[in-house]
Protein backbone atom coordinates (compact mmCIF):
# COMPACT_ATOMS: atom_id res chain seq x y z
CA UNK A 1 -24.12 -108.02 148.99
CA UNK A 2 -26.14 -105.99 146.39
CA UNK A 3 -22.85 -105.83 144.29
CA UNK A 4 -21.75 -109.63 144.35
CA UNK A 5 -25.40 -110.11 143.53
CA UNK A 6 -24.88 -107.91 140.84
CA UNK A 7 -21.71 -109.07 139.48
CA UNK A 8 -22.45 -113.15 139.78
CA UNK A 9 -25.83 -112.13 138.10
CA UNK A 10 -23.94 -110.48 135.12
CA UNK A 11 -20.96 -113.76 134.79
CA UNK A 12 -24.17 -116.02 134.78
CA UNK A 13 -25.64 -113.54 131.88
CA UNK A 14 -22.02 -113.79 129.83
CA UNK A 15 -22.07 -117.23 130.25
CA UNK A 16 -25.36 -117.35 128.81
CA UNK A 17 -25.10 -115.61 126.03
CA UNK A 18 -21.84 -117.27 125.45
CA UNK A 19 -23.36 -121.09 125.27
CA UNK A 20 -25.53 -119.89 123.05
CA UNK A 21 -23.52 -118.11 120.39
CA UNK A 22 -21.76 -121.31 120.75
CA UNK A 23 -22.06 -124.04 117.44
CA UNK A 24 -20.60 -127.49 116.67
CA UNK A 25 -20.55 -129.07 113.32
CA UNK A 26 -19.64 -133.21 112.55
CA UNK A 27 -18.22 -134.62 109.74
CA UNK A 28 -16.86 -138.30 109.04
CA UNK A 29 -13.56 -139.37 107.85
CA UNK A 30 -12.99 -142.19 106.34
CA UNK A 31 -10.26 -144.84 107.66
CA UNK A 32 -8.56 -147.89 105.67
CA UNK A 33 -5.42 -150.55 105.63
CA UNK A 34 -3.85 -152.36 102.96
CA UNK A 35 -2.26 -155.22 103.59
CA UNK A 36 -0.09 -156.70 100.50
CA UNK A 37 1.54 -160.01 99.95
CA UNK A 38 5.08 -158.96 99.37
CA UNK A 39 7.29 -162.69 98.04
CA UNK A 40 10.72 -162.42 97.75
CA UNK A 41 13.01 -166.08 96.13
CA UNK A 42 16.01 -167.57 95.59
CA UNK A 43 16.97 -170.60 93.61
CA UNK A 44 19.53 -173.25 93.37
CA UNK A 45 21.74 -175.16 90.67
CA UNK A 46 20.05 -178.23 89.77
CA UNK A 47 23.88 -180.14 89.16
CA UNK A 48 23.32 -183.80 87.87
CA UNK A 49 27.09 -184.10 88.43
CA UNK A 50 29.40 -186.62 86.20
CA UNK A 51 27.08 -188.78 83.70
CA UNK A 52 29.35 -191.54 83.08
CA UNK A 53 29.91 -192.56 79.13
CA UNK A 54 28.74 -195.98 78.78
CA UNK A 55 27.41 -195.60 75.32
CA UNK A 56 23.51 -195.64 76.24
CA UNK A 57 22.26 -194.53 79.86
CA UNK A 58 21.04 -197.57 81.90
CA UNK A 59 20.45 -195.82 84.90
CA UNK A 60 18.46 -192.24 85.47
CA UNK A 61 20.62 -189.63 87.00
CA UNK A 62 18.71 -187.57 89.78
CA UNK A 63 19.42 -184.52 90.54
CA UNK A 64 17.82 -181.61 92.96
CA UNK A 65 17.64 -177.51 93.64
CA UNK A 66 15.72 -175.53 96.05
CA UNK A 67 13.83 -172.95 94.98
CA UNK A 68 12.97 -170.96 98.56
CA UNK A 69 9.97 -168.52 98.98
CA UNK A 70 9.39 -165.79 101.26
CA UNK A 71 5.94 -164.32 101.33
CA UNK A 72 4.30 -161.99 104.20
CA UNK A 73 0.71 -160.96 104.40
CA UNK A 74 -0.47 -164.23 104.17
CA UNK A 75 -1.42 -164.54 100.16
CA UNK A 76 -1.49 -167.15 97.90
CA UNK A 77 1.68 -168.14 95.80
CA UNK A 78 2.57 -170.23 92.53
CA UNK A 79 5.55 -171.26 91.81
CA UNK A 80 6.40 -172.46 88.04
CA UNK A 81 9.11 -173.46 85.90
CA UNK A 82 9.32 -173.29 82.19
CA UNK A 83 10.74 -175.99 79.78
CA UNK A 84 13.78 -174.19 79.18
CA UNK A 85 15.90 -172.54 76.23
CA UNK A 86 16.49 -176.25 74.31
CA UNK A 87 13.02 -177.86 75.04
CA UNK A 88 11.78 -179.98 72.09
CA UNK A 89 8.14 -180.51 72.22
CA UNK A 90 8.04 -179.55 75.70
CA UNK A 91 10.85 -182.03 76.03
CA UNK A 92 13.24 -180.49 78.43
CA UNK A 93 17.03 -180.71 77.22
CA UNK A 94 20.57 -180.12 78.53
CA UNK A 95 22.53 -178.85 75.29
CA UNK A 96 26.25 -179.22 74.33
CA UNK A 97 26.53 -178.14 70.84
CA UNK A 98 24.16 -179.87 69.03
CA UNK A 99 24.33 -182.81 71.38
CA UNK A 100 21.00 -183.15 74.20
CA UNK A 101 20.31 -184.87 77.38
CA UNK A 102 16.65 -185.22 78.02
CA UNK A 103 15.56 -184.37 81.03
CA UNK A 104 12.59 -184.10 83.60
CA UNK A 105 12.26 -181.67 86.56
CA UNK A 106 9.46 -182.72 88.95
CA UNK A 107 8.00 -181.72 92.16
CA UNK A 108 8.11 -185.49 94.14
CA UNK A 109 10.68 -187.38 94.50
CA UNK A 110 9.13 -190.29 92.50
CA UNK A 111 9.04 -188.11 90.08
CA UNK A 112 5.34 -188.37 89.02
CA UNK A 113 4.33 -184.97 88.69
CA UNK A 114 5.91 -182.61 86.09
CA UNK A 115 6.94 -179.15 87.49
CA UNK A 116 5.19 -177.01 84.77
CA UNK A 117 3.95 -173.05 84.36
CA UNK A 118 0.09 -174.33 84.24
CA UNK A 119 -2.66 -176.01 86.19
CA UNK A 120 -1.30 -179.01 88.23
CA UNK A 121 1.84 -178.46 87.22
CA UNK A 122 2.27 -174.98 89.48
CA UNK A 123 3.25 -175.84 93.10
CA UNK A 124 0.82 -173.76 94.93
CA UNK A 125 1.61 -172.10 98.76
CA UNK A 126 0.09 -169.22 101.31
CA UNK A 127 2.77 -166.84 102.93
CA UNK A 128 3.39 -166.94 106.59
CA UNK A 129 6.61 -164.42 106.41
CA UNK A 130 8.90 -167.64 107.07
CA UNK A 131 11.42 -169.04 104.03
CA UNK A 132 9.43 -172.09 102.53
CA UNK A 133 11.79 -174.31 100.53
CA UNK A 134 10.39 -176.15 97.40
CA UNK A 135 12.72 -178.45 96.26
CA UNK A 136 12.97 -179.93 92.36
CA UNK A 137 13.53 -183.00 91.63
CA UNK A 138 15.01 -183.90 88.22
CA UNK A 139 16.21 -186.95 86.68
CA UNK A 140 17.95 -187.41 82.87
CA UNK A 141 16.20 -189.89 81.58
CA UNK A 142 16.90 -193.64 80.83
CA UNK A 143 17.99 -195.43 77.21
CA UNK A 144 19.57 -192.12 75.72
CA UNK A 145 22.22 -192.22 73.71
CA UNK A 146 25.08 -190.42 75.92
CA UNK A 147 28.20 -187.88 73.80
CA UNK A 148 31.23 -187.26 75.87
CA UNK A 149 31.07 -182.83 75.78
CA UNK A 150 34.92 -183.11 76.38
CA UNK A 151 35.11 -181.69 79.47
CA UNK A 152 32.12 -179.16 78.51
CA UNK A 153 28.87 -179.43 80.56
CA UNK A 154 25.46 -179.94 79.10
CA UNK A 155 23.38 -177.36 80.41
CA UNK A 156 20.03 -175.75 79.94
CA UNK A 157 18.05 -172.56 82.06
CA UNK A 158 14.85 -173.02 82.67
CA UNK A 159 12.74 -169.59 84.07
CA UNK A 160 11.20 -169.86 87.47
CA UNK A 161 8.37 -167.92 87.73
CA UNK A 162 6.54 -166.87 91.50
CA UNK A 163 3.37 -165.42 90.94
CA UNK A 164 1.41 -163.78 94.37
């Protein structure tokens, strides 16, 4: 009995003398997320189709394109458009040679707001990781004088910009 007295008495000593050689030490690490608004878009044709040569336009021509954004993280979007490569004070223009066909690209259909690259002309939107369509709505203006392109198109390109 002496012995196991003996021995338990020396495990409890070990033990002992190992808690208190024993040490801890803390530190803290820091933790962080990002979360980024990543937009992807597509756009297109605006195609006013067959103007018909009447000698003056009586009638505006509509016209429409889609321009569909595709944001995730739930940030804030702007979408503009630019007056194109033969704008005349700001005037937007289909070219053929040196012959033009105003137009007007707008963001309602009764075509009362200009689709521009600055304040209220930006068409603003938050991400929710779903395709949002934004259509344009354009229109070649009334009381023009109109130039048959023989069988050539007018055309213009106009830069879409989507800022996020």
């Amino acid at each position: 009995m002496k012995r196991v007295l003996l021995v338990a008495t020396a495990l409890v000593g070990v033990m002992m003398l190992r808690d208190a050689q024993a040490a801890t030490a803390t530190s803290s690490m820091a933790v962080s997320a990002t979360v980024s608004t990543v937009c992807t878009m597509s756009v297109t044709a605006l195609n006013f189709g067959e103007v018909l040569v009447t000698g003056v336009t009586t009638a505006a021509t509509p016209g429409t394109a889609t321009i569909t954004v595709t944001c995730t993280g739930g940030g804030p979007y702007t979408v503009g458009l630019d007056t194109g490569l033969h704008n005349v004070a700001a005037q937007r223009n289909l070219s053929n040679g040196t012959n033009t066909l105003a137009y007007g690209l707008f963001q309602d259909p009764a075509h009362g707001t200009v689709w521009t690259t600055i304040g209220a002309g930006l068409v603003a939107g938050t991400g929710n990781a779903a395709a949002q369509a934004l259509t344009v709505y354009g229109q070649i203006t009334t009381g023009q004088p109109l130039i048959s392109g023989g069988g050539t198109p007018y055309t213009d390109t106009v830069q879409v910009t989507l800022t996020y």
